[in-house]
Protein backbone atom coordinates (compact mmCIF):
# COMPACT_ATOMS: atom_id res chain seq x y z
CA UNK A 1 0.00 0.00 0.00
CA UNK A 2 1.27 3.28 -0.67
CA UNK A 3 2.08 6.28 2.15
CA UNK A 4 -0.68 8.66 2.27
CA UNK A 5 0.18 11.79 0.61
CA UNK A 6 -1.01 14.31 3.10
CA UNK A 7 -2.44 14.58 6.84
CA UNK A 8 -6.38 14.21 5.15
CA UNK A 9 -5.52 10.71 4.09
CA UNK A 10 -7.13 8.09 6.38
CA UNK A 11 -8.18 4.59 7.33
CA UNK A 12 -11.43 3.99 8.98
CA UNK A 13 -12.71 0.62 10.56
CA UNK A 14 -15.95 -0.58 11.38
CA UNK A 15 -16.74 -4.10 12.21
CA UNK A 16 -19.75 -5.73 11.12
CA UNK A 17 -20.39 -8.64 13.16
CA UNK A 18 -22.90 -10.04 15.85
CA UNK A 19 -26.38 -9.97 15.13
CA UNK A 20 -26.61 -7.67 12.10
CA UNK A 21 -24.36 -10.43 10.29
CA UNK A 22 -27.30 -12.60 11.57
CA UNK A 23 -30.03 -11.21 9.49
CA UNK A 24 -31.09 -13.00 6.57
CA UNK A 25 -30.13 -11.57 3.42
CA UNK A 26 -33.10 -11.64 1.79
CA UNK A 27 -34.77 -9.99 4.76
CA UNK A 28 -32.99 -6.58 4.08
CA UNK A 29 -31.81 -4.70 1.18
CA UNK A 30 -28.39 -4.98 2.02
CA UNK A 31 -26.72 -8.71 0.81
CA UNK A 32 -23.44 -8.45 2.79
CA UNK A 33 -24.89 -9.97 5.92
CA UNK A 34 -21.62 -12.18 7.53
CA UNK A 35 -19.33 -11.25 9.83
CA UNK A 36 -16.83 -8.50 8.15
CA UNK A 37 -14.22 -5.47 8.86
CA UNK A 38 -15.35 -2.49 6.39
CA UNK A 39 -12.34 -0.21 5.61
CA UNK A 40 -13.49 3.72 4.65
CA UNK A 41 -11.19 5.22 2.68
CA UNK A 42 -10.68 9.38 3.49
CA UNK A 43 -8.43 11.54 1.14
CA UNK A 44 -9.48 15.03 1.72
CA UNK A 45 -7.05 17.92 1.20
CA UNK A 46 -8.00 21.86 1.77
CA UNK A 47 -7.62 23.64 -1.58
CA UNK A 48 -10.12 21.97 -4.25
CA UNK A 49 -9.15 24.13 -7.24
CA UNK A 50 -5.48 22.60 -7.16
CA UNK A 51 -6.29 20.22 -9.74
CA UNK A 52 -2.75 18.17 -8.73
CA UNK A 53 -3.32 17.84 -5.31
CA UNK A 54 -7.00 16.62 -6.53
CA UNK A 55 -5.46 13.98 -8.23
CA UNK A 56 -2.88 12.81 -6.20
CA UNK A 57 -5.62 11.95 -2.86
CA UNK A 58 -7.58 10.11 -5.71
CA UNK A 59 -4.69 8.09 -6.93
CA UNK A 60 -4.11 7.79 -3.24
CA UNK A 61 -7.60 6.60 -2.53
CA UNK A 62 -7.73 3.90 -5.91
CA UNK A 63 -4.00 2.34 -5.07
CA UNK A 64 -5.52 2.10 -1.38
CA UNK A 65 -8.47 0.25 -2.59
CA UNK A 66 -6.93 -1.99 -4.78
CA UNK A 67 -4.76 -2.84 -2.43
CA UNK A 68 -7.64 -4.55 -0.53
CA UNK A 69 -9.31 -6.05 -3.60
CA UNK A 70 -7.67 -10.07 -2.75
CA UNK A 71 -9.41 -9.96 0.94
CA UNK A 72 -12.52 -7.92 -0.04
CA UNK A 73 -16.20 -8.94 -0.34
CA UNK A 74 -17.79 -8.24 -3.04
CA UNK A 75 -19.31 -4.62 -3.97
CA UNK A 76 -19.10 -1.90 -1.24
CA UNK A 77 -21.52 0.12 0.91
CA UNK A 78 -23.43 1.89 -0.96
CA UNK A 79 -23.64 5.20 0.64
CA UNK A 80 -19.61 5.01 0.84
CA UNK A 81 -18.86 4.30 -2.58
CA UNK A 82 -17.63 7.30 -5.07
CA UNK A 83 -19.63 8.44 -7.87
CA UNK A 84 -19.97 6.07 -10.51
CA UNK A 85 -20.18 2.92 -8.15
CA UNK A 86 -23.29 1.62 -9.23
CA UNK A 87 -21.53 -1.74 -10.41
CA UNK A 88 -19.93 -1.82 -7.11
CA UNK A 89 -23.22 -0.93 -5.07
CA UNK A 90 -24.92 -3.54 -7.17
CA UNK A 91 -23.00 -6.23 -6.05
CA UNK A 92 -23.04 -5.04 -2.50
CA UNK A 93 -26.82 -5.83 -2.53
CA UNK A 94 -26.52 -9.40 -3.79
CA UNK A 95 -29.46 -11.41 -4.87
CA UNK A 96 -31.57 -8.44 -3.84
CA UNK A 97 -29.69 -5.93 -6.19
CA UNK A 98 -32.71 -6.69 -9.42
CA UNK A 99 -35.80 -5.77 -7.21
CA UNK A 100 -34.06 -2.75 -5.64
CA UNK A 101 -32.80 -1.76 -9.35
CA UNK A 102 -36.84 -2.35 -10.29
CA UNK A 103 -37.72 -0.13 -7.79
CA UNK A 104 -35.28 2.17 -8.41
CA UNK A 105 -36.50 2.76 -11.62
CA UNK A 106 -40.18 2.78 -10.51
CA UNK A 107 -39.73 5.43 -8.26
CA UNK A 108 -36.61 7.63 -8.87
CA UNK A 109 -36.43 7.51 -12.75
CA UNK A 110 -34.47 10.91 -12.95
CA UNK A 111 -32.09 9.23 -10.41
CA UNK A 112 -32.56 12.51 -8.10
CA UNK A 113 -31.17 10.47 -5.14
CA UNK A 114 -28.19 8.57 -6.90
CA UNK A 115 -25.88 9.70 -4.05
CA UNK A 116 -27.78 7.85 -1.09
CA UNK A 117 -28.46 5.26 -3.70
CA UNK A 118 -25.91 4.25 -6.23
CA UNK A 119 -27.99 1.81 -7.97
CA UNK A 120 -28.57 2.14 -11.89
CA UNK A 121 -31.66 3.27 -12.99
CA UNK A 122 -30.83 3.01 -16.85
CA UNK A 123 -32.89 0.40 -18.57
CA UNK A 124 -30.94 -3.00 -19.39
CA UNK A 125 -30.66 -6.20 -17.67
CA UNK A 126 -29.07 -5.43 -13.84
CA UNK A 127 -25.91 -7.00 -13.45
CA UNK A 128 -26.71 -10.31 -11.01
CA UNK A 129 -25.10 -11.20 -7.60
CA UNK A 130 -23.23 -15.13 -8.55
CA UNK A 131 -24.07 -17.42 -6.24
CA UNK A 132 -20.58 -17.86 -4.89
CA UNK A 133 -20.64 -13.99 -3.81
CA UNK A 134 -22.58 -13.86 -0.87
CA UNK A 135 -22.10 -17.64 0.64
């Protein structure tokens, strides 16, 4: 993993265990229901028109995240995940993932809330959950 590139780069843990990892899947929207560490990424810096320091925290934040991609589960929380996630947040909601998207759509079809939910609202078949994802 690389060294953070400024004081506003940070790692953030949050276990997930205990009865919420006891839920059924299918008995709440989110499909990531087994006993788990989540890791936030944080890369914030003070000057948002430097367009360098802008991209260093992101390259920061992406080399950080890949670097847990072998010991990851699949997808992300949603209302964690960077714009243009939806793949990600799809996958986070598992076998769920197709009536959320159909509700989505139902509801939100301008996507007016696609930062609280990532999911996508385009028309098309929604990406499925495998089976080996969420065992």
């Amino acid at each position: 993993m690389e060294t953070a590139v400024s004081p506003g780069c940070a790692l953030f843990t949050h276990e997930f265990r205990g009865a919420a990892s006891r839920v059924p899947a299918a008995a709440t929207a989110f499909g990531l229901r087994r006993d788990h560490v989540l890791v936030e990424i944080l890369a914030v810096f003070a000057d948002r028109s430097d367009k360098l320091e802008e991209h260093r925290h992101r390259q920061w934040a992406r080399a950080t995240l890949e670097a847990f991609d072998a010991m990851a589960l699949p997808g992300g929380y949603p209302n964690l995940l960077a714009e243009g996630d939806a793949h990600r947040a799809v996958k986070s909601y598992g076998r769920n993932a197709e009536a959320l998207i159909k509700a989505k759509r139902h509801y939100d079809p301008d996507n007016v809330f696609r930062s609280a939910i990532p999911l996508p609202v385009a028309q098309g078949k929604a990406p499925r959950a495998t089976r080996n994802e969420f065992a």
